[in-house]
N, C-alpha and C. Protein backbone atom coordinates (compact mmCIF):
# COMPACT_ATOMS: atom_id res chain seq x y z
N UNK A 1 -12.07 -24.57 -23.67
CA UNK A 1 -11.53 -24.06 -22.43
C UNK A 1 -10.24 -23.27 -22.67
N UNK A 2 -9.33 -23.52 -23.88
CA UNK A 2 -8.50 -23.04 -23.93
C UNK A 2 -8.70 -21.58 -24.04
N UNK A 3 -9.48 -21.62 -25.74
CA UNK A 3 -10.03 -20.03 -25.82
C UNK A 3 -10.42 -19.33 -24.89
N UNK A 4 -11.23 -19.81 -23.41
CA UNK A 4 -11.47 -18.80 -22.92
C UNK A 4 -10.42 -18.20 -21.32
N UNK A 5 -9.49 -19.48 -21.59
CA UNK A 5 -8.52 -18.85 -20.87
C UNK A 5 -7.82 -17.65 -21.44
N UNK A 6 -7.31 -18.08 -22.83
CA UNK A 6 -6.35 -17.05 -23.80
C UNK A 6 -7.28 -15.48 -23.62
N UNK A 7 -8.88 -15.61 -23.82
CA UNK A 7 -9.05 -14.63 -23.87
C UNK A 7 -9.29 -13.69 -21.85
N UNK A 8 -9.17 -14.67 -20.97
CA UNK A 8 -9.04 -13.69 -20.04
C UNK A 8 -7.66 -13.33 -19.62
N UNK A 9 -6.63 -13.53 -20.16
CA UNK A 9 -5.32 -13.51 -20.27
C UNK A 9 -5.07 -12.65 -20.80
N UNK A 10 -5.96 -11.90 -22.13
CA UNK A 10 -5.97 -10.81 -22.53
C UNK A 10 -6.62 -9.55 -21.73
N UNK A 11 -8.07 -9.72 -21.35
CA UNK A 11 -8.77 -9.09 -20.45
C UNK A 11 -8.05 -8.24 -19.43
N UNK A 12 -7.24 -9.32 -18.77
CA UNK A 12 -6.21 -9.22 -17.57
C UNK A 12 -5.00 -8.74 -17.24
N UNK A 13 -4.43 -8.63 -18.72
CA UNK A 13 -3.46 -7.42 -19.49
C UNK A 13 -4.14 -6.19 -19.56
N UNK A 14 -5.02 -6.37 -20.20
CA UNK A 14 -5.49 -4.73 -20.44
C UNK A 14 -5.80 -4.07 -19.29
N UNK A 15 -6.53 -4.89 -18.08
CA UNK A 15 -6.84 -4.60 -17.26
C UNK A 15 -5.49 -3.73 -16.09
N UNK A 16 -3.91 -4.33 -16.62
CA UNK A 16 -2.94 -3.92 -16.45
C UNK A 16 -2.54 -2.54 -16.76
N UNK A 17 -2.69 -3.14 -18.52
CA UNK A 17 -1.48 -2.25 -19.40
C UNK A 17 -2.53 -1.02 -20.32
N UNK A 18 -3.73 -1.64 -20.06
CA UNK A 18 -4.41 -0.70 -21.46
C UNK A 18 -5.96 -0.17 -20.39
N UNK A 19 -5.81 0.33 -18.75
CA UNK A 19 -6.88 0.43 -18.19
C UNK A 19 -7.75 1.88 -18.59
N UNK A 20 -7.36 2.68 -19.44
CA UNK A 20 -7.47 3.53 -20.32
C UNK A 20 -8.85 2.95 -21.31
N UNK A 21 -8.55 2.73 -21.49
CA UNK A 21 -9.43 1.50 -23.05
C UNK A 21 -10.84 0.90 -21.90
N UNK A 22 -10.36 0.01 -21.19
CA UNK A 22 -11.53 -0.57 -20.63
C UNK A 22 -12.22 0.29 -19.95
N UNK A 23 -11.82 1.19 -19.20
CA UNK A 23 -12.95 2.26 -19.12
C UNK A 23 -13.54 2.83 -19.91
N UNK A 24 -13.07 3.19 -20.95
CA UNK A 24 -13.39 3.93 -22.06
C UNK A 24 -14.95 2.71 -22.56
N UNK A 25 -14.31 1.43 -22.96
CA UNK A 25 -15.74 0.66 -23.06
C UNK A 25 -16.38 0.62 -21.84
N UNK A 26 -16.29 0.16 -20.56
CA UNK A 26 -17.17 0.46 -19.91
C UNK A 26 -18.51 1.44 -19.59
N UNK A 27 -18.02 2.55 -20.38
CA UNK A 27 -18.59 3.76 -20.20
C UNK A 27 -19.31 3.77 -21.73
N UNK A 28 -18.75 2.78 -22.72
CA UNK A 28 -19.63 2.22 -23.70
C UNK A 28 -19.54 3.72 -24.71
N UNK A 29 -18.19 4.28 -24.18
CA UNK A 29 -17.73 5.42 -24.99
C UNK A 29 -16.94 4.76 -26.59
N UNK A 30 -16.61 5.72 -27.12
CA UNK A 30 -16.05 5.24 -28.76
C UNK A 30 -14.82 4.38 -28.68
N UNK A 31 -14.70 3.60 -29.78
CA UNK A 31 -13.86 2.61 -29.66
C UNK A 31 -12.19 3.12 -30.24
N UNK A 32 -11.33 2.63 -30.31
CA UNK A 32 -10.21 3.24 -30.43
C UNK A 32 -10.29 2.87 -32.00
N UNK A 33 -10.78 1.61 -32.31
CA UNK A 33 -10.12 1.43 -33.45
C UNK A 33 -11.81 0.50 -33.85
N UNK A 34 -12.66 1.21 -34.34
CA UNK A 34 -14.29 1.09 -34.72
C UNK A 34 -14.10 -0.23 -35.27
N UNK A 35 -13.18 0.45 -36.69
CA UNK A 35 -13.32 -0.70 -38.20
C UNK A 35 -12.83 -2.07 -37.51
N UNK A 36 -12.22 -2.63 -36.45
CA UNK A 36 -11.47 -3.16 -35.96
C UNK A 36 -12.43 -4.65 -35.63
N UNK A 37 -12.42 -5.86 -36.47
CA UNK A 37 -13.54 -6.58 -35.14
C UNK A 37 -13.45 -7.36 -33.82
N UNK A 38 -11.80 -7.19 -33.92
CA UNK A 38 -12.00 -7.79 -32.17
C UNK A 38 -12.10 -7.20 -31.12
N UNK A 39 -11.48 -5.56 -31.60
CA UNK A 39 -12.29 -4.77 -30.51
C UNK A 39 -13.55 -4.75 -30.56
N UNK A 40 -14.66 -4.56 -31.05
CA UNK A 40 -15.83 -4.67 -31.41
C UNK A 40 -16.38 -5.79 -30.22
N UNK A 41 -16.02 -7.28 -30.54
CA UNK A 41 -16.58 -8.16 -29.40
C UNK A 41 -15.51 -8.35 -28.33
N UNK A 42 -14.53 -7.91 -27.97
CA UNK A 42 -13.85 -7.58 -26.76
C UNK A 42 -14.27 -6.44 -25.75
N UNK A 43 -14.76 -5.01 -26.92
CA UNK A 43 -15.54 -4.21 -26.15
C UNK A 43 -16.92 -4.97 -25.13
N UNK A 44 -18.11 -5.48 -26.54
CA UNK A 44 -18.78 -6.01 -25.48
C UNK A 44 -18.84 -6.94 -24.88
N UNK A 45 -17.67 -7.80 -24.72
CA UNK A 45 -17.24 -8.77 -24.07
C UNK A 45 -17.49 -7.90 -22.51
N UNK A 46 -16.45 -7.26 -22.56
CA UNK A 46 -15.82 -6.26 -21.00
C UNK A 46 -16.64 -5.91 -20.67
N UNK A 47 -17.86 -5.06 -21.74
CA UNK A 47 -19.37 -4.56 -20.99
C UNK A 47 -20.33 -5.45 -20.09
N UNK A 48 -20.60 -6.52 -20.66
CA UNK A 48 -20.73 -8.05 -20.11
C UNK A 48 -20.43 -8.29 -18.78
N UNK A 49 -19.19 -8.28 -18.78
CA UNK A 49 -18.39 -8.92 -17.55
C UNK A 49 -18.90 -7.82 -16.39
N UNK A 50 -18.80 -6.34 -16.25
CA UNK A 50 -18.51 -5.79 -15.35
C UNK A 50 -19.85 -5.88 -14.61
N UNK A 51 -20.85 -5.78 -16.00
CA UNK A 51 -22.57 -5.52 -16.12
C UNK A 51 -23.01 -7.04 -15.21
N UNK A 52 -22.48 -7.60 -15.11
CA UNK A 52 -23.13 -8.90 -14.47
C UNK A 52 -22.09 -9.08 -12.92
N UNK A 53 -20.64 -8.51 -13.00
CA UNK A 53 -20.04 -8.94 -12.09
C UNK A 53 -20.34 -7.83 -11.16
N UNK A 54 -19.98 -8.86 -9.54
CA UNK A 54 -20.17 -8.28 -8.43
C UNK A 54 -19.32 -7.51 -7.55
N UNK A 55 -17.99 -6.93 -8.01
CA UNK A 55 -17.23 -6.66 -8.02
C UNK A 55 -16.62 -5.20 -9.14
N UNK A 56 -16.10 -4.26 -8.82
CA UNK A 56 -15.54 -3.31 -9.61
C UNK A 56 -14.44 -3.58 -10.14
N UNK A 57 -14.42 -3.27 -12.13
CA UNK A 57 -12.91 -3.48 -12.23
C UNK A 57 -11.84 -2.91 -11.85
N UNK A 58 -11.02 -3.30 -12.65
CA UNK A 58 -9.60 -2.79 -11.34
C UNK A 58 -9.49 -1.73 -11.81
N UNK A 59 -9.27 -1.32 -13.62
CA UNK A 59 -9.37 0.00 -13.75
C UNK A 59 -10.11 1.08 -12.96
N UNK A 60 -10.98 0.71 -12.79
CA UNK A 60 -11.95 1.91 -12.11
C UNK A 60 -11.70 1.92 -10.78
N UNK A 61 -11.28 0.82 -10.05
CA UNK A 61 -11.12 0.76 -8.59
C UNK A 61 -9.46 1.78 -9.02
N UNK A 62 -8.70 1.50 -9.53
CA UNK A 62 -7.31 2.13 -9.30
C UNK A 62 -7.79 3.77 -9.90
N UNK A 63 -8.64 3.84 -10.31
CA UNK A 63 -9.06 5.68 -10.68
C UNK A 63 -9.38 5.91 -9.93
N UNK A 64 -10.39 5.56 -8.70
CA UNK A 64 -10.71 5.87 -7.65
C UNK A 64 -9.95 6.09 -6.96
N UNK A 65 -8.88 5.09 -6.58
CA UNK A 65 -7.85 5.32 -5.51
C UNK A 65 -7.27 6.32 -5.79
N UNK A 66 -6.29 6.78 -7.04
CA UNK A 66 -5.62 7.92 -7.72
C UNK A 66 -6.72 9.07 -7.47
N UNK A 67 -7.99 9.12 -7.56
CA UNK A 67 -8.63 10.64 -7.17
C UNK A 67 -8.40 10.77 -5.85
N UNK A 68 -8.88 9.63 -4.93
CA UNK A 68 -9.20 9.61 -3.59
C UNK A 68 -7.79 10.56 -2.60
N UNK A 69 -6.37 9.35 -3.61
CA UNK A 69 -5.58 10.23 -3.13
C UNK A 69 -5.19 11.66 -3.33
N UNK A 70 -5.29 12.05 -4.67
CA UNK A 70 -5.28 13.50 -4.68
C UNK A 70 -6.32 14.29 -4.01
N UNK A 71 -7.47 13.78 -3.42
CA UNK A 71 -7.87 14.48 -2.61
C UNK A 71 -7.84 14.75 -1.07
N UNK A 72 -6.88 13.56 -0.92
CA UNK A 72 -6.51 13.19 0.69
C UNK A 72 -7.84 12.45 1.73
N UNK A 73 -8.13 11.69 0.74
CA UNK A 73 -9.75 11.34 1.60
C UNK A 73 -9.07 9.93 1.55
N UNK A 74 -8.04 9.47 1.61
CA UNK A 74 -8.20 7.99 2.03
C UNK A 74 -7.56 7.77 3.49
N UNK A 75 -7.92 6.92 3.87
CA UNK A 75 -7.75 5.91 5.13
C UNK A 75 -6.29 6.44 5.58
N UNK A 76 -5.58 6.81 6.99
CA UNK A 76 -4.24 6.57 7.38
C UNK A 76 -3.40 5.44 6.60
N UNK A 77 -2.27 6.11 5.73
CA UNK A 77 -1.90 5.02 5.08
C UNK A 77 -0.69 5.14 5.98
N UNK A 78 0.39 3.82 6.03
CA UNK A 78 1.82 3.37 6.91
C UNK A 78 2.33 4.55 5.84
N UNK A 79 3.57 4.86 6.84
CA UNK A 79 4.58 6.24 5.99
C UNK A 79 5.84 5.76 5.03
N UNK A 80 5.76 4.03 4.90
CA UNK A 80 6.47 3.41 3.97
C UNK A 80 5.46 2.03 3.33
N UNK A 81 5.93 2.23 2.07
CA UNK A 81 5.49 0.70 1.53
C UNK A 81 6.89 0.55 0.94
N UNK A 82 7.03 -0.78 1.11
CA UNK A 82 8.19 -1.51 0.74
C UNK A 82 7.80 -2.34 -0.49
N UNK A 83 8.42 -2.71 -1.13
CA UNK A 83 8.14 -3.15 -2.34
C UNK A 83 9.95 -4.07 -2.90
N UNK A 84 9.32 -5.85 -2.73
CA UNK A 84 10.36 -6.24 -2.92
C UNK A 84 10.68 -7.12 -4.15
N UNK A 85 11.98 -7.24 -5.04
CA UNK A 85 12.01 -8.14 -6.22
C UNK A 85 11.01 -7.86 -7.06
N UNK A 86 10.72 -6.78 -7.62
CA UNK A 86 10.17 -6.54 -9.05
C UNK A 86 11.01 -6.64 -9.54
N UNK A 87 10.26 -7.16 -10.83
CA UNK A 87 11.43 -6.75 -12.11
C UNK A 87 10.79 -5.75 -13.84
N UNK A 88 9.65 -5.69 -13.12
CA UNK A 88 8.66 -4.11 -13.66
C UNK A 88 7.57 -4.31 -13.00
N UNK A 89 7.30 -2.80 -13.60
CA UNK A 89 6.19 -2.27 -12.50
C UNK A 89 5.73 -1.62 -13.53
N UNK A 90 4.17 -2.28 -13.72
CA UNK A 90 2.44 -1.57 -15.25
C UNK A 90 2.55 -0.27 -14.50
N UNK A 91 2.86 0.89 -15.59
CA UNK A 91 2.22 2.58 -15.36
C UNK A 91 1.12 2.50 -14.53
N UNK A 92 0.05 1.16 -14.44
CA UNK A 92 -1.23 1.21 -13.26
C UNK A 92 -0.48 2.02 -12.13
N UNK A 93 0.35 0.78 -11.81
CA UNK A 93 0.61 0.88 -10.61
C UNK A 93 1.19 1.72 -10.21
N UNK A 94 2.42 2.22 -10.76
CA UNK A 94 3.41 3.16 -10.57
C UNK A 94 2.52 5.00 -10.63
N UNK A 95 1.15 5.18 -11.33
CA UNK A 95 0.65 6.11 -11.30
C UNK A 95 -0.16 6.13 -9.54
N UNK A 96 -0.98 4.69 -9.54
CA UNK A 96 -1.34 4.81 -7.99
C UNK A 96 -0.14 5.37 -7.03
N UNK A 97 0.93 4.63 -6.72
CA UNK A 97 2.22 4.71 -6.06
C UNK A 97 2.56 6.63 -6.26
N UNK A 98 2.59 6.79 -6.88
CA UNK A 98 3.09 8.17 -7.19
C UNK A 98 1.52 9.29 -6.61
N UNK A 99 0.51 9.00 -6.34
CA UNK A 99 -0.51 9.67 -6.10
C UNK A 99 -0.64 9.69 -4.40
N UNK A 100 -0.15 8.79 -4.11
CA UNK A 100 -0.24 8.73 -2.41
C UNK A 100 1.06 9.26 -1.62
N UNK A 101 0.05 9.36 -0.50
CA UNK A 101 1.46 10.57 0.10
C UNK A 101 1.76 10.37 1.08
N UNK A 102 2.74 8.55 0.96
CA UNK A 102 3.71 8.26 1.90
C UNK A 102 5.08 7.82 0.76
N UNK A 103 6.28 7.18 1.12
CA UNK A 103 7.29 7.02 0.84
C UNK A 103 7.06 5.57 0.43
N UNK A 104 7.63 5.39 -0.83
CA UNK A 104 7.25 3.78 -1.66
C UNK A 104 8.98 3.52 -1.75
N UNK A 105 9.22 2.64 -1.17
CA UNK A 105 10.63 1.63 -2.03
C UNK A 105 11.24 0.55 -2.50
N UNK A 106 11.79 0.83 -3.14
CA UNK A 106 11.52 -0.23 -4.11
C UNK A 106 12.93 -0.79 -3.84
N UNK A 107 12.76 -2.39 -3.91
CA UNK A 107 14.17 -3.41 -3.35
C UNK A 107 14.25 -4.52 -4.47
N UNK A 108 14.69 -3.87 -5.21
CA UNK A 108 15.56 -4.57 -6.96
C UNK A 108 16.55 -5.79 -6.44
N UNK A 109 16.30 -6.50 -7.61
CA UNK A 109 17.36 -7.58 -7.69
C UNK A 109 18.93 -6.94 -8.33
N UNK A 110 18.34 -6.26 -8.92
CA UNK A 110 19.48 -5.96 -10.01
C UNK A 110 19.23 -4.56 -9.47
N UNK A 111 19.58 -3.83 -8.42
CA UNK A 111 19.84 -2.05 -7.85
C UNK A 111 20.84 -1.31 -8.83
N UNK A 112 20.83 -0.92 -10.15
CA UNK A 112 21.09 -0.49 -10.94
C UNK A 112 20.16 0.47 -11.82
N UNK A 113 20.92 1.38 -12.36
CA UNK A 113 19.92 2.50 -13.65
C UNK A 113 20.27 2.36 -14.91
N UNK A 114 21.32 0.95 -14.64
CA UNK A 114 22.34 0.46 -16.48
C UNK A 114 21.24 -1.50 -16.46
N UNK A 115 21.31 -1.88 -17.56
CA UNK A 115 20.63 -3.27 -17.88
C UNK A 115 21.27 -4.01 -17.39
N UNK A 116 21.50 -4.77 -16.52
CA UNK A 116 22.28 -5.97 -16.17
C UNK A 116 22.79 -6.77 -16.96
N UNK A 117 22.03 -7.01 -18.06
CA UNK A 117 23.01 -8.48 -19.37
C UNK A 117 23.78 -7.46 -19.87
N UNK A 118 23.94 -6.07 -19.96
CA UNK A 118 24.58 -5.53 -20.50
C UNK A 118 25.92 -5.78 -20.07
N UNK A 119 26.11 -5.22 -18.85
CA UNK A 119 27.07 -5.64 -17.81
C UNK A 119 27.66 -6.95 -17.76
N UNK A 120 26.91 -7.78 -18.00
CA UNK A 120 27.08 -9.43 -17.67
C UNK A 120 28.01 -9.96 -19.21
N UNK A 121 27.47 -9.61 -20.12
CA UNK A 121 28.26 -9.39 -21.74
C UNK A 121 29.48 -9.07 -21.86
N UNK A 122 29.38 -7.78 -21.30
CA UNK A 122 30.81 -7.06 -21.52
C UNK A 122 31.76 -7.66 -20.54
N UNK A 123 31.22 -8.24 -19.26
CA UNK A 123 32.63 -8.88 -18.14
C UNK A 123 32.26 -10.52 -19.06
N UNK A 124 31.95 -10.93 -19.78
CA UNK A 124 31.74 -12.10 -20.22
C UNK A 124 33.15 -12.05 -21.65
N UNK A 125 32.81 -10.86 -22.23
CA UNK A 125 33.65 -11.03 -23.53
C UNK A 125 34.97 -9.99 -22.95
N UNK A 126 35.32 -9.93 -22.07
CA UNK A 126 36.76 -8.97 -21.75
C UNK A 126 37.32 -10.01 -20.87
N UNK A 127 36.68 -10.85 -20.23
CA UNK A 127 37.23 -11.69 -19.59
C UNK A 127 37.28 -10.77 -18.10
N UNK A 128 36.64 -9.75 -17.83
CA UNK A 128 36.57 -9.02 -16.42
C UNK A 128 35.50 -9.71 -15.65
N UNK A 129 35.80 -9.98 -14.00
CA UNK A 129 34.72 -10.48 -13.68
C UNK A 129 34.91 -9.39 -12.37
């Protein structure tokens, strides 16, 4: 049980960070890295999953949305989305967000364009608070 948590933990990342790739196997196109063998049964792992599931992955559902919006064929969207306490945001998302054409904002803990421990260090060792 463990293994097959670890491995949808991976799945579920990529499905994040690498939705590039899983389409790419989905489409049962070339592998990034052939000689490789866990891509090899991770590829048809993913082929598996989508091929039996009842449901679209997210990669492909978030390509859709990103065309849909550049073509202006989606649904009345609200003229703000609010977006609160991230502390990152997967290129997925931030490419959807950037494709639609209302106003997204974003409400940080830390409302800064400098690192916060950075800040927190330097009033730590100067004795500035």
């Amino acid at each position: 049980m463990q293994l097959a948590r670890q491995i949808a933990g991976v799945l579920d990342d990529y499905q994040v960070y690498r939705p590039d790739m899983l389409l790419n196997w989905e489409k049962s196109g070339p592998q990034q890295h052939p000689e490789n063998p866990t891509e090899i049964w991770q590829s048809w792992l993913w082929r598996k999953i989508v091929s039996t599931s009842r449901t679209t992955s997210l990669p492909l559902v978030m390509k859709d949305l990103v065309a849909a919006a550049a073509k202006n064929t989606l649904p009345d969207l609200p003229c703000r989305i609010s977006l609160f306490g991230l502390s990152s945001l997967p290129p997925l998302f931030l490419s959807v967000f950037s494709a639609l054409d209302t106003e997204v904002f974003l409400f940080l803990l830390t409302p800064s364009d400098q690192y916060f421990l950075i800040w927190f260090h330097r009033a730590k060792w100067t004795g500035s608070h």
